[in-house]
C-alpha atoms as a PDB file:
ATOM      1  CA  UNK A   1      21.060  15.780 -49.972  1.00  0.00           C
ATOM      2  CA  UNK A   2      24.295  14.076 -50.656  1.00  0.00           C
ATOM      3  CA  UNK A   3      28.156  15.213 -50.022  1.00  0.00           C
ATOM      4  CA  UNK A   4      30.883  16.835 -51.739  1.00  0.00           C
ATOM      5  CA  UNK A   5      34.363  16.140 -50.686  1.00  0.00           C
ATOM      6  CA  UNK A   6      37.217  17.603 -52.929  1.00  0.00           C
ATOM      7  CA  UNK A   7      41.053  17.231 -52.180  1.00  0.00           C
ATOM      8  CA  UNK A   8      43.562  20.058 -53.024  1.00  0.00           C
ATOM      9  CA  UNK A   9      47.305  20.047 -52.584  1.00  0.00           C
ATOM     10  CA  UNK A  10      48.775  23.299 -52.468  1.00  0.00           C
ATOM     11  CA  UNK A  11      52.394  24.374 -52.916  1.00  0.00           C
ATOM     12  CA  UNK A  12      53.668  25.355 -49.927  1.00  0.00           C
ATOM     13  CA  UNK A  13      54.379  28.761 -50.403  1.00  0.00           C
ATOM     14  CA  UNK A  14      50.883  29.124 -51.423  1.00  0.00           C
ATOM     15  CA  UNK A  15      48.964  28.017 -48.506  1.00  0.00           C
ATOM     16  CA  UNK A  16      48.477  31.483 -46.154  1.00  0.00           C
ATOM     17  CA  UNK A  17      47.157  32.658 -50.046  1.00  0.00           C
ATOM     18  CA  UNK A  18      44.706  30.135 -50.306  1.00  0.00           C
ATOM     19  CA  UNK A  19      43.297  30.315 -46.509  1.00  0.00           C
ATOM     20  CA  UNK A  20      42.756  33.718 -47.263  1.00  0.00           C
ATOM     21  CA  UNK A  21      40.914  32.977 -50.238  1.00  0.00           C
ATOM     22  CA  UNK A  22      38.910  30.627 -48.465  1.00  0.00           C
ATOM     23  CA  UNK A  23      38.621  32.496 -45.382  1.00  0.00           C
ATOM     24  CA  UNK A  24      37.025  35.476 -47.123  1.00  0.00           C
ATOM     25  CA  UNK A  25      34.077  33.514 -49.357  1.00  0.00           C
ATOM     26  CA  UNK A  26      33.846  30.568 -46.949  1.00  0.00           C
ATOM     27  CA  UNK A  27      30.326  32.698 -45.434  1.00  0.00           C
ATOM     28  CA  UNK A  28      29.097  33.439 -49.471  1.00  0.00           C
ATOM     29  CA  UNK A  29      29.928  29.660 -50.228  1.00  0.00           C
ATOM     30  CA  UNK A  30      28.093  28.567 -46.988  1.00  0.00           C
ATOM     31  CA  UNK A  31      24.971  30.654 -47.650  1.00  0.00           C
ATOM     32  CA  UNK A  32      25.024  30.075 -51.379  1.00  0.00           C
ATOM     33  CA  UNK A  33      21.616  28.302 -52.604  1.00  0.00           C
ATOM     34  CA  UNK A  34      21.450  24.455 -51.641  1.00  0.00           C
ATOM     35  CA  UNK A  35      24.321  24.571 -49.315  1.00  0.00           C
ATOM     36  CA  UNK A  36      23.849  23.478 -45.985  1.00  0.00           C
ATOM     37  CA  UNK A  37      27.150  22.621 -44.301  1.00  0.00           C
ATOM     38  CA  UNK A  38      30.913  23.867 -45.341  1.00  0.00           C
ATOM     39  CA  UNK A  39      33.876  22.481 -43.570  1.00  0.00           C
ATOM     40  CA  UNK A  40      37.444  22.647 -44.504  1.00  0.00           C
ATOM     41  CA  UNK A  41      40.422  20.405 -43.417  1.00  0.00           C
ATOM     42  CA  UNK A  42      44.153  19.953 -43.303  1.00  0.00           C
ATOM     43  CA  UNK A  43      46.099  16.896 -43.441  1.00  0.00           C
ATOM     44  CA  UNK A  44      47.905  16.053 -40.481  1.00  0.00           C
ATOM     45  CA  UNK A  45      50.463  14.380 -42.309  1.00  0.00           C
ATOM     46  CA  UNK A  46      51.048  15.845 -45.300  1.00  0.00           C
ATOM     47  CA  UNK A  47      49.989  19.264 -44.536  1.00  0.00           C
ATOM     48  CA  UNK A  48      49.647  21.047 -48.131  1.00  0.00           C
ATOM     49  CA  UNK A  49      47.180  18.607 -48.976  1.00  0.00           C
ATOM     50  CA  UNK A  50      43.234  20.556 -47.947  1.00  0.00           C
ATOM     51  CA  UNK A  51      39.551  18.784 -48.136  1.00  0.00           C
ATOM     52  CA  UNK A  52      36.458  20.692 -48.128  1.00  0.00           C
ATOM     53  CA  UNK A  53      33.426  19.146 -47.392  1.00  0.00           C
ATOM     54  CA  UNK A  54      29.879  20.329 -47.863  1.00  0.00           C
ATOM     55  CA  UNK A  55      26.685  19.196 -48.079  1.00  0.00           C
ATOM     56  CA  UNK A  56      24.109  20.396 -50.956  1.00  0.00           C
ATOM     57  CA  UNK A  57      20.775  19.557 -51.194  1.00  0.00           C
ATOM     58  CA  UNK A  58      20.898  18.415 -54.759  1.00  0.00           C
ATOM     59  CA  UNK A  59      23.061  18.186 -57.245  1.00  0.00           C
ATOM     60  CA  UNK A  60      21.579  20.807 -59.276  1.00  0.00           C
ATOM     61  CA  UNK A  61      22.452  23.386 -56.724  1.00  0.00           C
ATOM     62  CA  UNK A  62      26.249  22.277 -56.676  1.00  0.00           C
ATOM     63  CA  UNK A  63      26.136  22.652 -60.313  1.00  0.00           C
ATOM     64  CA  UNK A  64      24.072  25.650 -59.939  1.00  0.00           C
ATOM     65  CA  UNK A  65      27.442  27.160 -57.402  1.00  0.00           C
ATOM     66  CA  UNK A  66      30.226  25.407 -59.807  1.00  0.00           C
ATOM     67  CA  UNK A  67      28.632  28.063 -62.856  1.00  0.00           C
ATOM     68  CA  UNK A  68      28.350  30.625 -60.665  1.00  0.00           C
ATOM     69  CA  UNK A  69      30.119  34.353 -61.037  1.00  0.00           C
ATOM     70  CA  UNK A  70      31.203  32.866 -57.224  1.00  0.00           C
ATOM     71  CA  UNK A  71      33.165  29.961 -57.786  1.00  0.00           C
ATOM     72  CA  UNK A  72      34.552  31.067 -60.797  1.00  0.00           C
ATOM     73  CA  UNK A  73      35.921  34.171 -59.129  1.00  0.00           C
ATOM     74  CA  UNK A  74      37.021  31.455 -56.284  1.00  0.00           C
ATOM     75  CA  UNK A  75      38.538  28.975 -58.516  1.00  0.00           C
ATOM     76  CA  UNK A  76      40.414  31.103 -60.384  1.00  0.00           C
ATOM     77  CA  UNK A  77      42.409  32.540 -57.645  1.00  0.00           C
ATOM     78  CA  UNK A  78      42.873  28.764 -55.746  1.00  0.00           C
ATOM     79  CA  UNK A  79      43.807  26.802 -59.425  1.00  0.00           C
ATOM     80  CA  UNK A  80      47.098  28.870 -60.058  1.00  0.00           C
ATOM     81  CA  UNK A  81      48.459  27.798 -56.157  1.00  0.00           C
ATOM     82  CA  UNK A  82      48.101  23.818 -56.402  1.00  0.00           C
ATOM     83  CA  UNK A  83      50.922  21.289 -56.741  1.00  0.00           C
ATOM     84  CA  UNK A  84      48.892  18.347 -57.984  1.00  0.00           C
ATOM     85  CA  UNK A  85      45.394  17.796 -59.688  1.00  0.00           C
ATOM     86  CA  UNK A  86      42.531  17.928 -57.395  1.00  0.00           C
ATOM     87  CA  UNK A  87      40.538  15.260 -56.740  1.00  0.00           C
ATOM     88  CA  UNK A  88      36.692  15.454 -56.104  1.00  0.00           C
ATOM     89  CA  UNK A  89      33.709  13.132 -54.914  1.00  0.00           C
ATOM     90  CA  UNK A  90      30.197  13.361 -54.830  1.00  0.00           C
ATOM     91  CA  UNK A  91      29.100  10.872 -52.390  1.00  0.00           C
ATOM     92  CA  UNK A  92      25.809   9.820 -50.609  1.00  0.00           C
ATOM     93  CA  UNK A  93      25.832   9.482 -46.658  1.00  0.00           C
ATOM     94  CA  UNK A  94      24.998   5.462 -45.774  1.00  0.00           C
ATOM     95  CA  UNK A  95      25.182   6.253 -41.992  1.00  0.00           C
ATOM     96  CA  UNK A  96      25.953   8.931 -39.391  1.00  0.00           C
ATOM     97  CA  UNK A  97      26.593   8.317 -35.553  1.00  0.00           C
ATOM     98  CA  UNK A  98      27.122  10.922 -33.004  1.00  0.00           C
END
């Protein structure tokens, strides 16, 4: 399993677009092959800026969603509405306290 965290910042007229967007794939992302855990945050500060983060089960999966009919429907309705590049990381959880 590892992480994917990606950072979006959205113009600000384009934000209630983009929540609905995500609000009406978030359950087809979720249940998509290999993903386990969706999540999606807002800056406090600085709130244009977005972060999803999900957890796949391997890599192969995530590249498995990023070629799929899904995100490429996704994507190319949420591209048009940023401000600035997003950013993305594919990290590897170290440690996890509750």
């Amino acid at each position: 399993m590892f992480i994917r965290i990606v950072k979006m910042s959205f113009n600000e007229n384009a934000i209630d677009e983009f929540l609905k967007n995500f609000n009406a794939n978030k359950h087809k992302i979720r249940t998509f092959k290999g993903c386990q855990f969706l999540e999606l945050y807002r800056d406090k500060s600085d709130t244009n800026v977005f972060f999803t983060y999900s957890y796949w089960s391997s890599e192969n999966d995530l590249e498995a969603y990023r070629q799929s009919d899904l995100f490429k429907t996704v994507w190319s309705k949420t591209k048009p509405l940023f401000n600035a590049k997003p950013e993305a990381w594919s990290v590897d959880k170290v440690a996890s306290l509750e």
